[in-house]
Protein backbone atom coordinates (compact mmCIF):
# COMPACT_ATOMS: atom_id res chain seq x y z
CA UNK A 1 41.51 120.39 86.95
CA UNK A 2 43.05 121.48 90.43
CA UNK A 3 46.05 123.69 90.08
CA UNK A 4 49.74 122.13 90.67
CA UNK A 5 51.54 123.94 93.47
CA UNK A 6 55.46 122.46 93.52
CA UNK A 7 56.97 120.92 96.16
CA UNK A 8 53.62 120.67 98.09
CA UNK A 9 54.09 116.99 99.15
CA UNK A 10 56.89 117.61 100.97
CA UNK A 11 55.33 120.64 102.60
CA UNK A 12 52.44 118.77 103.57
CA UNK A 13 54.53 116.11 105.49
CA UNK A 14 56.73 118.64 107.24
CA UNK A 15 53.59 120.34 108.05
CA UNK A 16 51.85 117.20 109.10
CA UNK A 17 55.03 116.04 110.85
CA UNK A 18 55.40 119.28 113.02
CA UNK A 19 51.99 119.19 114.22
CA UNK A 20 51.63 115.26 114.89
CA UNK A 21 54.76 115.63 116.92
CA UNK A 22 53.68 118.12 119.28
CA UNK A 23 49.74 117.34 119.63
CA UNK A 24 47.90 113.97 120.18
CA UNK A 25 46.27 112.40 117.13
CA UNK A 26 42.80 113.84 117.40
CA UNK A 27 43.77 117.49 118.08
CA UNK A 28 44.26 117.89 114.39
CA UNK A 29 42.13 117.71 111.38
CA UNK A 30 42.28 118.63 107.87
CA UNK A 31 41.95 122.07 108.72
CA UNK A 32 44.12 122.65 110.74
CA UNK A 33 46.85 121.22 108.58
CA UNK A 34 45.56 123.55 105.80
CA UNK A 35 45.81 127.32 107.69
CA UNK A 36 49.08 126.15 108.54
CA UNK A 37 50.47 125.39 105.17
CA UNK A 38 48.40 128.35 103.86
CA UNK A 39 46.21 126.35 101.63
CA UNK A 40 42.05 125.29 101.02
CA UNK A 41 41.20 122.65 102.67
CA UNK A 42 39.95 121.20 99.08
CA UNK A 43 43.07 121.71 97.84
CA UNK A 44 44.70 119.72 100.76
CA UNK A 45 42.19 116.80 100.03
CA UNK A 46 43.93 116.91 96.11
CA UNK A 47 46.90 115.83 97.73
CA UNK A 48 46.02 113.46 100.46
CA UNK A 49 42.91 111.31 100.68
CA UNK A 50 42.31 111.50 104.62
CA UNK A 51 43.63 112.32 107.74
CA UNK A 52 44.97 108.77 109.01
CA UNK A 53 46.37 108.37 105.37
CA UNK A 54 48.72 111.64 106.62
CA UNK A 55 49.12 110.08 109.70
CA UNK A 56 50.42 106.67 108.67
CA UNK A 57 52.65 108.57 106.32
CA UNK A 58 54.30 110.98 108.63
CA UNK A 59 54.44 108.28 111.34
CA UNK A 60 56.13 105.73 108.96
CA UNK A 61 58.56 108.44 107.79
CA UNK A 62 59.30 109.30 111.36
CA UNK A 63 59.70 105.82 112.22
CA UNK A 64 62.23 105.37 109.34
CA UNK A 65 64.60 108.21 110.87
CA UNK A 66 64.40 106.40 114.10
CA UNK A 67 65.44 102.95 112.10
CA UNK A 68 68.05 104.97 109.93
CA UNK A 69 69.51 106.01 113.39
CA UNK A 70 69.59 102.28 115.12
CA UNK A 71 71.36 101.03 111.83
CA UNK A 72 74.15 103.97 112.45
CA UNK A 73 74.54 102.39 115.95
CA UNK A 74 74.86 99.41 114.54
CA UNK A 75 78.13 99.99 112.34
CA UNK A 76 79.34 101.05 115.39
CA UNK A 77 82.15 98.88 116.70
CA UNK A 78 81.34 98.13 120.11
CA UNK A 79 79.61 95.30 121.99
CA UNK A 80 75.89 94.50 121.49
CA UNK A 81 75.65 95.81 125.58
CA UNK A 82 76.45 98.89 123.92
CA UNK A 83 74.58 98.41 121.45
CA UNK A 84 71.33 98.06 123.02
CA UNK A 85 72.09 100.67 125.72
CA UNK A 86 72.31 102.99 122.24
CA UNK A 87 69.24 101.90 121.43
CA UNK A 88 67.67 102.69 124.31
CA UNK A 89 69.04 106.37 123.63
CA UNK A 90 67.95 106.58 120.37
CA UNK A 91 64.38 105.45 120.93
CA UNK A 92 64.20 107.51 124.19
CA UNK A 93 65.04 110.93 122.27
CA UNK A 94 62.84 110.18 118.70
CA UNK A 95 60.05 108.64 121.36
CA UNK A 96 60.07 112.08 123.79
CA UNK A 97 60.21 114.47 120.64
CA UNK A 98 57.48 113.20 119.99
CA UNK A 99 54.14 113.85 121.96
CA UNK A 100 51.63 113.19 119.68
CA UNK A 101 53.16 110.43 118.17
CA UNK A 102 54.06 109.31 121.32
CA UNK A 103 50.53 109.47 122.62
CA UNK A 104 49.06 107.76 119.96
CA UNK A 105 51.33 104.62 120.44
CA UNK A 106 50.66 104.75 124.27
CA UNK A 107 46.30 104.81 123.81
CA UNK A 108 46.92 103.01 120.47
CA UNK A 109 44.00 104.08 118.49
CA UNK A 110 42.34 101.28 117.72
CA UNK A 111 41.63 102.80 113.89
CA UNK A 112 45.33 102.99 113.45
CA UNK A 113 46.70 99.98 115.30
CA UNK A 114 44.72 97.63 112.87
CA UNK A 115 46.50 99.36 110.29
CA UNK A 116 49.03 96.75 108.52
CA UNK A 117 51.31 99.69 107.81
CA UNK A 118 50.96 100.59 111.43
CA UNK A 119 51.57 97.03 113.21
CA UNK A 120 54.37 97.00 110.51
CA UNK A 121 56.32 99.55 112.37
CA UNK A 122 55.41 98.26 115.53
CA UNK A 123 56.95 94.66 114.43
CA UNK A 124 59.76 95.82 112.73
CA UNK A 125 60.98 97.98 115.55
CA UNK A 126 60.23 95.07 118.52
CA UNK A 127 62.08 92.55 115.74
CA UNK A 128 65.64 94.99 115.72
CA UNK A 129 65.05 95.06 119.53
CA UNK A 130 64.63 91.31 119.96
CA UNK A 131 67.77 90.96 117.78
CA UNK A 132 70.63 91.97 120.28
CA UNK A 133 68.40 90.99 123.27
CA UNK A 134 68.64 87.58 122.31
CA UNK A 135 72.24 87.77 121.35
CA UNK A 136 72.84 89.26 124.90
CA UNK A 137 70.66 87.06 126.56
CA UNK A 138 72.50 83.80 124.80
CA UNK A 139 76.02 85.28 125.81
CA UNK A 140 77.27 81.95 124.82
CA UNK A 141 75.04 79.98 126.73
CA UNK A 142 72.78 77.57 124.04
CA UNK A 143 70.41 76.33 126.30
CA UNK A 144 68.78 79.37 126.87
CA UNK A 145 65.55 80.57 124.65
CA UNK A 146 64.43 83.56 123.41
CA UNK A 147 60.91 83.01 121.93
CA UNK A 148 58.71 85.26 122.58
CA UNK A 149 59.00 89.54 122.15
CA UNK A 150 58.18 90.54 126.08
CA UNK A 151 61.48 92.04 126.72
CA UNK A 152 61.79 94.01 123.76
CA UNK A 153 57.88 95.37 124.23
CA UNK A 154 58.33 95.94 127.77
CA UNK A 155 61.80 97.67 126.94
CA UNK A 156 59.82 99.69 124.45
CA UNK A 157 56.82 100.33 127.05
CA UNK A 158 59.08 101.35 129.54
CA UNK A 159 60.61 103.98 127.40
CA UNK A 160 56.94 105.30 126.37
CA UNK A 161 55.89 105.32 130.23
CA UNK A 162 59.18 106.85 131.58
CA UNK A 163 58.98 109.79 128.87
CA UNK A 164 55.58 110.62 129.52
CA UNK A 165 55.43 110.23 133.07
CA UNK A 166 59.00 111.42 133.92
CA UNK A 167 59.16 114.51 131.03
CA UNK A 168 62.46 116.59 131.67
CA UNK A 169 64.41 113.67 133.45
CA UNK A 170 66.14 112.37 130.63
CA UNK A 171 69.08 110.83 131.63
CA UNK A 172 68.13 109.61 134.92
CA UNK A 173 64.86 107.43 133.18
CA UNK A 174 67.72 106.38 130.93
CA UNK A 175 69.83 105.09 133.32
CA UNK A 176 66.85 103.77 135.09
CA UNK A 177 65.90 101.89 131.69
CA UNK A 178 69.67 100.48 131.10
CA UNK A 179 69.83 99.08 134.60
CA UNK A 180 66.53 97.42 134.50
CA UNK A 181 67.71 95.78 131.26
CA UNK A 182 70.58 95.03 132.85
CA UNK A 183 68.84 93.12 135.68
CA UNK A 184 67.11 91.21 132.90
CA UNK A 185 69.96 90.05 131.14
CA UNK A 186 72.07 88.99 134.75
């Protein structure tokens, strides 16, 4: 019977969290995730059943803070513009903090993005996007359509593309980002 160690769930995530943030998905294996917590690798494998198991864990976890963060911006009593330009913030900061993470949503591993748990992220996040876009794209006016999720994944793409390919300029790719929605929404 493998020993108990307390409270090694939670290490294992913050473990697994720390390292998925800062290097791409297949930088890290079992192993590595061991030596850092300081355990066997057998005794890892008592815990969790497989790498992409950790991974879907820590990046539904991490996903959840992101969500937990929109939902605070959405108590927030200002205008859905604002809204959405908070948003854009908030998924621009968890996104670049990222890099592994990140990087995985960017090549989209093909093992991972046919993961239900996976595409359930991916869905839920482009659904709270599409939410004020259509409000803001409405503004009123009934004859106009929102059926499709382009804006919200091209929003989303855009913020994936300007972090990685514009590191260190945070507030000018978020200006960038706002004014391109912006343009959209004219």
């Amino acid at each position: 019977m493998p020993k108990i160690i307390k409270g090694i769930n939670e290490n294992i995530i913050a473990c697994a969290m720390k390292l998925f943030e800062h290097h791409d998905y297949e930088e890290i294996d079992m192993k590595m995730i061991a030596d850092e917590l300081g355990i066997a690798v057998g005794t890892l494998y008592n815990y969790v059943p497989n790498k992409k198991t950790l991974y879907l864990n820590v990046h539904k976890m991490s996903w959840q803070k992101t969500f937990d963060r929109m939902d605070q911006k959405d108590k927030l009593p200002i205008s859905d513009r604002e809204k959405i330009e908070e948003y854009i913030v908030v998924l621009y900061e968890d996104i670049e903090k990222r890099k592994g993470i990140r990087r995985a949503l960017i090549k989209n591993i093909t093992s991972l993005s046919e993961d239900i748990e996976a595409n359930g992220i991916k869905e839920r996040l482009i659904s709270k996007m599409n939410k004020l876009l259509f409000l803001l794209m409405k503004d009123g006016d009934d004859s106009k359509e929102h059926n499709d999720n382009r804006l919200a994944e091209t929003l989303i793409t855009t913020i994936l593309v300007m972090v990685e390919l514009h590191p260190g300029e945070k507030e000018k790719n978020i200006t960038f980002i706002v004014k391109m929605l912006n343009s959209f929404l004219r």
